[in-house]
N, C-alpha and C. Protein backbone atom coordinates (compact mmCIF):
# COMPACT_ATOMS: atom_id res chain seq x y z
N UNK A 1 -51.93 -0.23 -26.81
CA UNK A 1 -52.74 -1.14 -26.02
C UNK A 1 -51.90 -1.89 -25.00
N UNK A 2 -50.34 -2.44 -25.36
CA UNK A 2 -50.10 -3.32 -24.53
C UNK A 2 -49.02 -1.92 -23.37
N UNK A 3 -48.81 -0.76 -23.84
CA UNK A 3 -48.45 -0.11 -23.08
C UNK A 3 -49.18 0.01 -21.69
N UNK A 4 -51.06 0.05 -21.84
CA UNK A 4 -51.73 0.66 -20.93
C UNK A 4 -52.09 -0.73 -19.99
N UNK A 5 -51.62 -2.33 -20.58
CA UNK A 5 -51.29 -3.19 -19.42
C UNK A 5 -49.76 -3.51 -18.88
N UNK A 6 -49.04 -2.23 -18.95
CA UNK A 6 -47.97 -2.12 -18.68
C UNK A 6 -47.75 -1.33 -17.59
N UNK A 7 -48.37 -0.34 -17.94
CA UNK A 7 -49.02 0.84 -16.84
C UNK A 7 -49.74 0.48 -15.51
N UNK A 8 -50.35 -0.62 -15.45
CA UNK A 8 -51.32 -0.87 -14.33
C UNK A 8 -50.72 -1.70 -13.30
N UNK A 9 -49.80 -2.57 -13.24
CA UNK A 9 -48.58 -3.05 -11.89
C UNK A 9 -48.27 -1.73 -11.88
N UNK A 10 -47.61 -0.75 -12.50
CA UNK A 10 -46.76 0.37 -11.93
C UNK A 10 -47.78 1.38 -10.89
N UNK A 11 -48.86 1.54 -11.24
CA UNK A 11 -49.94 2.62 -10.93
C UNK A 11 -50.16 1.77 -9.77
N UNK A 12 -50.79 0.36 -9.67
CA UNK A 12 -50.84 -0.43 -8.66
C UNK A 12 -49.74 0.12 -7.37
N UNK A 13 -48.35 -0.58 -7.37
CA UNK A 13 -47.36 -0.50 -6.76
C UNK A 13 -47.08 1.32 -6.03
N UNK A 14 -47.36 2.23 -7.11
CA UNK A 14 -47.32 3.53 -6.53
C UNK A 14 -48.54 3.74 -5.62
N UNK A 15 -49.59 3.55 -6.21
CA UNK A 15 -50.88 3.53 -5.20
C UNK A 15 -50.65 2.77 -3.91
N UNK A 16 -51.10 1.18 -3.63
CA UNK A 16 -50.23 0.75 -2.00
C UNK A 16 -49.28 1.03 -1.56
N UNK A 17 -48.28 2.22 -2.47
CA UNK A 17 -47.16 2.63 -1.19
C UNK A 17 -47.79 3.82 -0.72
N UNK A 18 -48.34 4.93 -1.49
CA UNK A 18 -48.92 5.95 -1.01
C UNK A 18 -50.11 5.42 -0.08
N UNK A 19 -50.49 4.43 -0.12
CA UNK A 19 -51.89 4.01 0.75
C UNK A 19 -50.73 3.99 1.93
N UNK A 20 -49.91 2.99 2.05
CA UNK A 20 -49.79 2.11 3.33
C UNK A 20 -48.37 2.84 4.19
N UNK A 21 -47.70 4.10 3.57
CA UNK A 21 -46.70 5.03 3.83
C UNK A 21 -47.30 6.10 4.09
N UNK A 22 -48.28 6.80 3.59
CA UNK A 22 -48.50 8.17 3.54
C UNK A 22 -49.88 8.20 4.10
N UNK A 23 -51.17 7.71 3.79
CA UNK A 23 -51.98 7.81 3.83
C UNK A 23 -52.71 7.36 4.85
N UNK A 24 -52.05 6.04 5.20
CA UNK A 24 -52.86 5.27 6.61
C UNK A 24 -52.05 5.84 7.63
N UNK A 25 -50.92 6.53 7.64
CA UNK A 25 -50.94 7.25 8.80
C UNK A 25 -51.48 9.45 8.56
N UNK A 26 -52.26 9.28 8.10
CA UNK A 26 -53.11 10.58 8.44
C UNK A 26 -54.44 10.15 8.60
N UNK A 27 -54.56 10.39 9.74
CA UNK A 27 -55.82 10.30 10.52
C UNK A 27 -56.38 11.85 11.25
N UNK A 28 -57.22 12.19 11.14
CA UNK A 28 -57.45 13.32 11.52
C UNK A 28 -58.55 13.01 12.54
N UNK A 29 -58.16 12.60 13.90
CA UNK A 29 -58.50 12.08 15.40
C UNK A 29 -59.16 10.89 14.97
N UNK A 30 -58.84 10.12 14.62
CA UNK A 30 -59.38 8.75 13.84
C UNK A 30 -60.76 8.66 13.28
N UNK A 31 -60.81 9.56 12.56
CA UNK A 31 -62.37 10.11 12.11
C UNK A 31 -62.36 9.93 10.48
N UNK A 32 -61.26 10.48 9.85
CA UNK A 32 -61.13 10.80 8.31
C UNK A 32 -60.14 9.61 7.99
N UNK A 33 -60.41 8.96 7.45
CA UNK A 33 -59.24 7.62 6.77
C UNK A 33 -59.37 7.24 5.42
N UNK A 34 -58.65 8.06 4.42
CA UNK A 34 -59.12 8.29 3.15
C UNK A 34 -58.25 6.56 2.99
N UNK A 35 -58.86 6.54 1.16
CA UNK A 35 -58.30 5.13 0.74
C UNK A 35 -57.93 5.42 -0.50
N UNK A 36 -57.32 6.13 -0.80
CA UNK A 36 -56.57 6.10 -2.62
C UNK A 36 -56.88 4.95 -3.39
N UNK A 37 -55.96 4.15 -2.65
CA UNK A 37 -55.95 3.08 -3.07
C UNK A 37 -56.91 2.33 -4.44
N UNK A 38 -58.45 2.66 -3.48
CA UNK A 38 -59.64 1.66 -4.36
C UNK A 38 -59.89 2.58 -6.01
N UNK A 39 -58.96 3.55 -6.23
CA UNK A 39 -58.73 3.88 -7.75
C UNK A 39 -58.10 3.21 -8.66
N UNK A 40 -57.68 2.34 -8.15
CA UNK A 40 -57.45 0.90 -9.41
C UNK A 40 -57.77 0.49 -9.29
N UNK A 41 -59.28 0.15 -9.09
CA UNK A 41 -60.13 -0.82 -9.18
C UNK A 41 -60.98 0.11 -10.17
N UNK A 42 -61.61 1.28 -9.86
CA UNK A 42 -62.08 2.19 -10.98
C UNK A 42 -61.60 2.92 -11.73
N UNK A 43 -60.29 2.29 -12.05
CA UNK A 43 -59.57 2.83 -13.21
C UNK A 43 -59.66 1.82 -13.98
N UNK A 44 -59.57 -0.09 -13.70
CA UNK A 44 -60.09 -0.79 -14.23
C UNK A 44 -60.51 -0.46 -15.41
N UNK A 45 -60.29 -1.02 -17.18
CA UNK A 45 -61.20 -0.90 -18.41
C UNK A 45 -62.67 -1.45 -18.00
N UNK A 46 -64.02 -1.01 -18.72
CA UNK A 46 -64.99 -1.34 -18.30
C UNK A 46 -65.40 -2.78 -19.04
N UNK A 47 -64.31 -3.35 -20.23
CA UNK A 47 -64.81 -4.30 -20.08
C UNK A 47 -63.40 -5.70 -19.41
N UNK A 48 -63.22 -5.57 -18.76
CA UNK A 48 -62.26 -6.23 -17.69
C UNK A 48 -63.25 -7.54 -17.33
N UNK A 49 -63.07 -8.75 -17.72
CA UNK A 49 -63.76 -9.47 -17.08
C UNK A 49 -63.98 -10.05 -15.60
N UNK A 50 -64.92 -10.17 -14.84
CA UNK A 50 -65.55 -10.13 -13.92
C UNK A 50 -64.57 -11.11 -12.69
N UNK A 51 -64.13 -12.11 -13.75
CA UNK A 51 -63.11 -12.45 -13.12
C UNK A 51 -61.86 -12.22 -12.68
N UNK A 52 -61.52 -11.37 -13.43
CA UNK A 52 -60.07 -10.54 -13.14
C UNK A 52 -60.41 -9.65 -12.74
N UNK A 53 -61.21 -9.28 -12.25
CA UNK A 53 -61.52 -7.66 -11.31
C UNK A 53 -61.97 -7.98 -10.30
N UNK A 54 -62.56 -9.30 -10.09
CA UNK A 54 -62.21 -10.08 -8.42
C UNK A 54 -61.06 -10.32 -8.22
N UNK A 55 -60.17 -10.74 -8.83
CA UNK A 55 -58.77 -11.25 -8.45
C UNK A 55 -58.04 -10.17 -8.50
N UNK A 56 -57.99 -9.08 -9.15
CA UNK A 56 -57.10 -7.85 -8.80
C UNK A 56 -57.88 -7.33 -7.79
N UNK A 57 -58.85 -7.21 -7.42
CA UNK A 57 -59.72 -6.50 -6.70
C UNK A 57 -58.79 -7.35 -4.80
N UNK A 58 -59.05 -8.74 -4.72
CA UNK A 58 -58.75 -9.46 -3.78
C UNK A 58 -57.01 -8.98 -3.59
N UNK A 59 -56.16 -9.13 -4.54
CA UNK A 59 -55.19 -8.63 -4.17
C UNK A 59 -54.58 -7.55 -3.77
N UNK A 60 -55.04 -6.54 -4.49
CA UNK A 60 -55.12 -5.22 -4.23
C UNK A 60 -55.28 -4.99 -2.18
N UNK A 61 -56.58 -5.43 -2.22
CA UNK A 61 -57.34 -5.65 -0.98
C UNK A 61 -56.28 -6.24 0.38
N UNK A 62 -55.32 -7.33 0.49
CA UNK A 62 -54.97 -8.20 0.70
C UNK A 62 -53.41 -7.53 0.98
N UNK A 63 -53.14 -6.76 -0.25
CA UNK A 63 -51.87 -6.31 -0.07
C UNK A 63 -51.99 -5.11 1.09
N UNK A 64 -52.93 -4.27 0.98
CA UNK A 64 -53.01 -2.94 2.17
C UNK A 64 -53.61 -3.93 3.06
N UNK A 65 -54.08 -5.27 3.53
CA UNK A 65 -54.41 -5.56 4.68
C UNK A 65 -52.45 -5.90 5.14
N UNK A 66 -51.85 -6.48 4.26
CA UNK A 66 -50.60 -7.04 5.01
C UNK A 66 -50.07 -6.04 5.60
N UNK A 67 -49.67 -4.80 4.79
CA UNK A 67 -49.05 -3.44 5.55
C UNK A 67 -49.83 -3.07 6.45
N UNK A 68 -51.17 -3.00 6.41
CA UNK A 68 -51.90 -2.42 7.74
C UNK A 68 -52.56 -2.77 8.77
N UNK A 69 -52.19 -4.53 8.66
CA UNK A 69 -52.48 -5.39 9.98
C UNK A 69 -54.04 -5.71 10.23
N UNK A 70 -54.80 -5.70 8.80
CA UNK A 70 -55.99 -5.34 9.07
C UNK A 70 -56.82 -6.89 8.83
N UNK A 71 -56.36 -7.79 8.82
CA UNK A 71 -56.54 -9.11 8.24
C UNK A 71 -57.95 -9.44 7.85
N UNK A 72 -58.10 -9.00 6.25
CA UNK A 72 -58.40 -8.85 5.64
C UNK A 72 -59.78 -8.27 5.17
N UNK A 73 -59.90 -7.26 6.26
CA UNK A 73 -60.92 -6.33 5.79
C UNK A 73 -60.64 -5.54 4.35
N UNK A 74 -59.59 -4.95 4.43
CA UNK A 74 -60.15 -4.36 2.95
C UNK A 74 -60.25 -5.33 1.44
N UNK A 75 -59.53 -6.55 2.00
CA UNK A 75 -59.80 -7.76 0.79
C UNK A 75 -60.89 -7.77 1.19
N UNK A 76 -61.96 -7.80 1.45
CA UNK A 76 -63.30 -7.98 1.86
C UNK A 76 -64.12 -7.05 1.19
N UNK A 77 -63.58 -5.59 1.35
CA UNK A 77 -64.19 -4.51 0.93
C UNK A 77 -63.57 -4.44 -0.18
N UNK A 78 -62.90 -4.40 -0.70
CA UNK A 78 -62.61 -4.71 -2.31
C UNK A 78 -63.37 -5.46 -3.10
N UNK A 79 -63.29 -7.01 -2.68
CA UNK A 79 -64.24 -7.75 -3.32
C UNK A 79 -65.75 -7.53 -3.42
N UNK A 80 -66.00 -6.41 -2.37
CA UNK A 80 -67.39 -5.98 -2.34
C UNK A 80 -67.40 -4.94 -3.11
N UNK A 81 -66.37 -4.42 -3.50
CA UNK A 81 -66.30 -3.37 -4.20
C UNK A 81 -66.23 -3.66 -5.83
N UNK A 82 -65.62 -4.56 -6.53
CA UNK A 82 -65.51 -5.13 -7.52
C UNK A 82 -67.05 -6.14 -7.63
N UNK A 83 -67.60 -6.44 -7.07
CA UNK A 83 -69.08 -7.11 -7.32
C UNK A 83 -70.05 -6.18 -7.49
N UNK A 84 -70.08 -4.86 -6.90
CA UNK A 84 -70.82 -3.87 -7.01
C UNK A 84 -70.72 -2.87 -8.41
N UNK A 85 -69.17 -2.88 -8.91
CA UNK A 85 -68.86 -2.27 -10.15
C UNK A 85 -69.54 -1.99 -11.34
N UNK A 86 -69.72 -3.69 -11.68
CA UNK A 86 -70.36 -3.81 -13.44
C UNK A 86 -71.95 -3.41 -12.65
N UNK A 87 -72.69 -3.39 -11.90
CA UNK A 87 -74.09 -2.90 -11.71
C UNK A 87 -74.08 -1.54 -11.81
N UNK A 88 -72.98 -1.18 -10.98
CA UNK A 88 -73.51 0.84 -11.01
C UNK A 88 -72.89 1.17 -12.73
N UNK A 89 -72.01 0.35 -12.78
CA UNK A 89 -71.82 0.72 -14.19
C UNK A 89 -72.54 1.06 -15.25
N UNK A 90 -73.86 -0.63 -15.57
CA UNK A 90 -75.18 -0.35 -15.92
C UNK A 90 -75.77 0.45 -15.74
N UNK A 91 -75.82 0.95 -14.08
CA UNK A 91 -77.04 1.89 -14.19
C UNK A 91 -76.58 3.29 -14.55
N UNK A 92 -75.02 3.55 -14.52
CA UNK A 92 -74.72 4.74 -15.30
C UNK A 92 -74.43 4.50 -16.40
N UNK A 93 -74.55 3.57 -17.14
CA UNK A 93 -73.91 3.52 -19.33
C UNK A 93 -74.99 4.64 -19.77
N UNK A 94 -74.22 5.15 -20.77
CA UNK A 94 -74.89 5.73 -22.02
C UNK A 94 -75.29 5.39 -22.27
N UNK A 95 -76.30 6.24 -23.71
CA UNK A 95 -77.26 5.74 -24.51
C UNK A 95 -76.62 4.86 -25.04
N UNK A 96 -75.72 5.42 -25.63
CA UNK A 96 -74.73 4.40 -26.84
C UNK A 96 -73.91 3.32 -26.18
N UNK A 97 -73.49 3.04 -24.76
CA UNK A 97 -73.15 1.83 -24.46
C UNK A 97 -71.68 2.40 -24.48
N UNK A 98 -70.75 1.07 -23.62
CA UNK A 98 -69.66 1.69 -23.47
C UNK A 98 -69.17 1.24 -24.58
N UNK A 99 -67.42 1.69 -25.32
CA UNK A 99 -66.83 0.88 -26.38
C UNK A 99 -65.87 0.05 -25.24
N UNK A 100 -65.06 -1.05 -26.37
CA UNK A 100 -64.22 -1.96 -25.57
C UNK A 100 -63.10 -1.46 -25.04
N UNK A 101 -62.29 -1.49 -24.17
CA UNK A 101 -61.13 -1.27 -23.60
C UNK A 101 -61.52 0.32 -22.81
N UNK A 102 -62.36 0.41 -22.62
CA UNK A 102 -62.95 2.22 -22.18
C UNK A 102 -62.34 2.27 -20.89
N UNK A 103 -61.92 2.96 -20.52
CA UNK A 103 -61.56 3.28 -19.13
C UNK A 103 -62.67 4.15 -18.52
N UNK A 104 -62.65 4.06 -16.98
CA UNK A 104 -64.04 5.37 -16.27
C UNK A 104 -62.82 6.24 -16.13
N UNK A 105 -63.31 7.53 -16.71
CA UNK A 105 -62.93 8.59 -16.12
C UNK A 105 -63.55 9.81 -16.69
N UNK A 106 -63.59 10.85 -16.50
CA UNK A 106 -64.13 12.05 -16.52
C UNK A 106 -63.62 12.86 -18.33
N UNK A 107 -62.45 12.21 -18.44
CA UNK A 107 -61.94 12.35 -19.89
C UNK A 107 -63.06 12.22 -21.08
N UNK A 108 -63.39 11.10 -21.01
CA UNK A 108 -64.37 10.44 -22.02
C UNK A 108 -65.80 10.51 -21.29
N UNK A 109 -66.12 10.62 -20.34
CA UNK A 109 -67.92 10.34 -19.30
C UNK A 109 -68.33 12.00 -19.04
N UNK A 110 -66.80 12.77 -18.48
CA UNK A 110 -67.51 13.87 -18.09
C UNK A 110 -67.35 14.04 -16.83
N UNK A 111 -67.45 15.09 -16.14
CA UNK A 111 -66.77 15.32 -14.68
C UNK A 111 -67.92 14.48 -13.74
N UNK A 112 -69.52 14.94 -13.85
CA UNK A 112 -70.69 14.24 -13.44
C UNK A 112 -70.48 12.97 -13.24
N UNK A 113 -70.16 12.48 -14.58
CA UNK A 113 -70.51 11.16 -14.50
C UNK A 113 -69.23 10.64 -13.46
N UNK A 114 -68.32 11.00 -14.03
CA UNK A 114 -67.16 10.30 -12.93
C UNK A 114 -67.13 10.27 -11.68
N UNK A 115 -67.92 11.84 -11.00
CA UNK A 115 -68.38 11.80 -9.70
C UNK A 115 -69.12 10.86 -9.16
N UNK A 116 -70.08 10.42 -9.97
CA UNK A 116 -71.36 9.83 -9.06
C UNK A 116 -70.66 8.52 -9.51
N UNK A 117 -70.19 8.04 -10.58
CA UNK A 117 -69.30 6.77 -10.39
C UNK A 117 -68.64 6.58 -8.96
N UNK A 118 -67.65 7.19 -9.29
CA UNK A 118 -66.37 7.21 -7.78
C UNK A 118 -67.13 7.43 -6.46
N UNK A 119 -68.28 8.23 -6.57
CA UNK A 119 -68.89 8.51 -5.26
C UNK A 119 -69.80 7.36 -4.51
N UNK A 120 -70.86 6.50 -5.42
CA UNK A 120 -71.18 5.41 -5.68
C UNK A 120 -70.35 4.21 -4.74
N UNK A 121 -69.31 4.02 -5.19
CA UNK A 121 -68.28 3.24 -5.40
C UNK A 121 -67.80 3.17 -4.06
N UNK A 122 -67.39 4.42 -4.16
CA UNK A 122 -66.80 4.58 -2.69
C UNK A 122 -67.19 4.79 -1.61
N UNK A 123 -68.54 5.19 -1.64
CA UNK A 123 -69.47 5.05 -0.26
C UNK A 123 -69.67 3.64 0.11
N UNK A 124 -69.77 2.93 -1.19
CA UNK A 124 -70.30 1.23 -1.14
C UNK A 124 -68.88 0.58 -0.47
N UNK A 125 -67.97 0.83 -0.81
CA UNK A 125 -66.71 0.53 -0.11
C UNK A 125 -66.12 0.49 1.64
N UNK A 126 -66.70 2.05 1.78
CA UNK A 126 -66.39 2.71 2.88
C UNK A 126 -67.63 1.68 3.95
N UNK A 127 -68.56 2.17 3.35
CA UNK A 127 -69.60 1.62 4.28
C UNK A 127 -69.37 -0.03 4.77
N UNK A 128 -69.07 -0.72 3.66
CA UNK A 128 -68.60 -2.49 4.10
C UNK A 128 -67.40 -2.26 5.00
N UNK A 129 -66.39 -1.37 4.91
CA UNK A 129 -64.79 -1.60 4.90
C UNK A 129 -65.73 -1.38 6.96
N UNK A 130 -65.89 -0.09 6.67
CA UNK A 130 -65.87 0.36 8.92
C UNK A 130 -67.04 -0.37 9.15
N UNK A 131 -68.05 -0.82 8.66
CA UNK A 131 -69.07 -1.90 9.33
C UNK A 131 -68.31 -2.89 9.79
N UNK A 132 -67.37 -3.70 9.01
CA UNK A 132 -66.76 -5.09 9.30
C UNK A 132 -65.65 -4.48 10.21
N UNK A 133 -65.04 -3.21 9.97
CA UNK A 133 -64.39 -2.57 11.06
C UNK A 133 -64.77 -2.85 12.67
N UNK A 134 -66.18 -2.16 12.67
CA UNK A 134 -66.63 -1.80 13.91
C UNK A 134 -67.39 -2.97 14.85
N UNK A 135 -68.27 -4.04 13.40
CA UNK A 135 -68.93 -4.67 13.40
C UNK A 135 -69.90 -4.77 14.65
N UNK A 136 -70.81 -4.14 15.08
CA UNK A 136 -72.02 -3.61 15.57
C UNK A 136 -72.56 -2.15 15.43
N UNK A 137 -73.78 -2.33 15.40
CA UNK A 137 -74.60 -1.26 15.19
C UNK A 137 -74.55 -0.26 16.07
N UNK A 138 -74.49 -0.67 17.49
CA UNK A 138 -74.45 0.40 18.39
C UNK A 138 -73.98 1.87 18.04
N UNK A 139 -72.32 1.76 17.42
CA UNK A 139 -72.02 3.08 17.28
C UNK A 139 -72.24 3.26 15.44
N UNK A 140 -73.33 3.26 15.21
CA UNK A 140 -74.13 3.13 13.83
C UNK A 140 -73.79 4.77 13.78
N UNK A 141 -73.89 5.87 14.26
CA UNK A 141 -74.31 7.24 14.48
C UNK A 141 -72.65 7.84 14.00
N UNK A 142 -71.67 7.19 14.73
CA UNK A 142 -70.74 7.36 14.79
C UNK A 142 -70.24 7.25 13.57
N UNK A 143 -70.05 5.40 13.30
CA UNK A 143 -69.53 5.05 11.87
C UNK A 143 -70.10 5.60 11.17
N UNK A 144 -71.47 5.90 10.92
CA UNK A 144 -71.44 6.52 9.80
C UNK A 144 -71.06 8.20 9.53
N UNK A 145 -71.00 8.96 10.20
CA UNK A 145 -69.88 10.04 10.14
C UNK A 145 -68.45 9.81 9.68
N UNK A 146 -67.81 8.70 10.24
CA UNK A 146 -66.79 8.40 9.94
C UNK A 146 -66.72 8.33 8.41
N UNK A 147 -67.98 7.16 7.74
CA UNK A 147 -68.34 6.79 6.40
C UNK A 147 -68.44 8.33 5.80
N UNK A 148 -69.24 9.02 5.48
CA UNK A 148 -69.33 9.95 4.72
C UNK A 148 -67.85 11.34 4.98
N UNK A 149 -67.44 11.02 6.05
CA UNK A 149 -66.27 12.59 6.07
C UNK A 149 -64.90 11.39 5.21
N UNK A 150 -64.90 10.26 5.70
CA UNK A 150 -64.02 9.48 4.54
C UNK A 150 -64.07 9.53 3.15
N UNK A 151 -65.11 9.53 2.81
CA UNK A 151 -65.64 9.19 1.31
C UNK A 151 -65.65 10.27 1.11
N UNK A 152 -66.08 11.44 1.41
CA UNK A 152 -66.02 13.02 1.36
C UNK A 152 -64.19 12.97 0.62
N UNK A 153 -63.15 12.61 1.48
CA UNK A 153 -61.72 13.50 1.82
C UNK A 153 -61.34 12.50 0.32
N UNK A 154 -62.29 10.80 0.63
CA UNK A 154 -61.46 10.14 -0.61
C UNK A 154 -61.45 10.44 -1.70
N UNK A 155 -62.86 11.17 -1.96
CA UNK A 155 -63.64 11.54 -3.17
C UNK A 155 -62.62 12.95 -3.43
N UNK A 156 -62.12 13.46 -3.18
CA UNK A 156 -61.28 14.68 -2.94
C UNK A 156 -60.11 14.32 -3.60
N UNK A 157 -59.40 13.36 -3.10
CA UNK A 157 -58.18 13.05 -3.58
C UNK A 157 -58.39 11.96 -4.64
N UNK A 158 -59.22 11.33 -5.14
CA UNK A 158 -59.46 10.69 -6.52
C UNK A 158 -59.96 11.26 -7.55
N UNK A 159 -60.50 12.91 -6.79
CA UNK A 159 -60.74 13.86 -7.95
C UNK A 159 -59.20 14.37 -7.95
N UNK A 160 -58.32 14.86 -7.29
CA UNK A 160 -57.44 15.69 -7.84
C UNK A 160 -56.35 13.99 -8.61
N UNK A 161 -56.62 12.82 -8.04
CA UNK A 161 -55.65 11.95 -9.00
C UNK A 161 -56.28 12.00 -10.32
N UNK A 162 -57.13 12.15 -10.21
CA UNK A 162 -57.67 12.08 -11.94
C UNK A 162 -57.57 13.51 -12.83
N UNK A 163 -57.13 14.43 -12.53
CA UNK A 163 -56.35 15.62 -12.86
C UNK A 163 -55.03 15.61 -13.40
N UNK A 164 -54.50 14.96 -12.54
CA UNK A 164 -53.25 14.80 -12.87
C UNK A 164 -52.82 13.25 -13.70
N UNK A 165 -53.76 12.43 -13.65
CA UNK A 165 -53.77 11.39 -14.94
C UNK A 165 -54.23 12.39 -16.27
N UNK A 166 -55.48 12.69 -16.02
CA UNK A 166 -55.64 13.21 -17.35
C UNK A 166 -54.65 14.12 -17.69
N UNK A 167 -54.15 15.24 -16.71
CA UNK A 167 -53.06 16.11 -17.29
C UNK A 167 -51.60 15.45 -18.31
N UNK A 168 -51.32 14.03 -17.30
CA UNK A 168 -50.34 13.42 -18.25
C UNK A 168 -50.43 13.02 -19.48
N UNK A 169 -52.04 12.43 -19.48
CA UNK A 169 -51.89 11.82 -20.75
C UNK A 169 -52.47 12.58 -21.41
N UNK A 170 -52.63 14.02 -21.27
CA UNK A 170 -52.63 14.75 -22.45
C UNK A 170 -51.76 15.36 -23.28
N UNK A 171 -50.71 15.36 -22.61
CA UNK A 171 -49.42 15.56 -23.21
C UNK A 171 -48.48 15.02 -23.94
């Protein structure tokens, strides 16, 4: 138990360097802007209280705004992202309810469920993060292309990180 809050600064720290080194500079004609990143927020245990998953959520957020000059949109979209959590959560629990310390992932839920979790999640993300980006409707047509080929490439690479989590800790 106290290993797997031992684990989460480290996973943290590897995640915002791959966000703010590797990731925010691939842009594919400034169209595709994946976010790794918001996988520690849904790697989060599901019962994490509400308060500490705003406050990791805000920092998290806060730290890729400092590297990426973005003052403080994705703390914005984080925190929108962590308020939105425990609801889709509800509306995806089991019959049987979650147990304590459960982590989301496809290990224990199932590939489905983890999809429409992460997919959920991350559209709700994407969509706040380039609205407050763009902030007008005009190029509504636009951003939202942007929104779904993002969430598309993110959803891509939070499926293959969760491959290779589960691969580790099956070993």
């Amino acid at each position: 138990m106290i290993k797997n809050y031992l684990v989460y600064p480290i996973q943290l720290i590897i995640l915002i360097l791959v966000q703010v080194i590797l990731l925010n500079n691939i842009q594919f004609s400034g169209f595709i802007n994946p976010f790794l990143y918001i996988i520690f927020i849904l790697w989060l245990p599901i019962s994490t209280p509400k308060w500490l998953l705003l406050s990791l959520s805000f920092f998290v957020g806060i730290c890729v705004d400092v590297f990426s000059n973005t003052l403080g949109m994705h703390a914005s979209a984080c925190l929108f992202l962590a308020f939105c959590r425990p609801y889709i959560l509800n509306i995806l629990a089991p019959r049987d309810g979650y147990e304590a310390n459960q982590q989301p992932g496809y290990q224990d839920f199932g590939f489905i469920w983890f999809i429409s979790y992460a997919a959920i999640l991350t559209l709700l993300h994407h969509t706040f993060l380039f609205f407050v980006e763009v902030f007008r409707f005009s190029d509504f047509f636009s951003t939202l292309g942007r929104i779904l080929a993002s969430t598309f490439f993110t959803l891509l690479l939070i499926g293959i990180t969760q491959l290779f989590k589960y691969n580790s800790e099956a070993r």
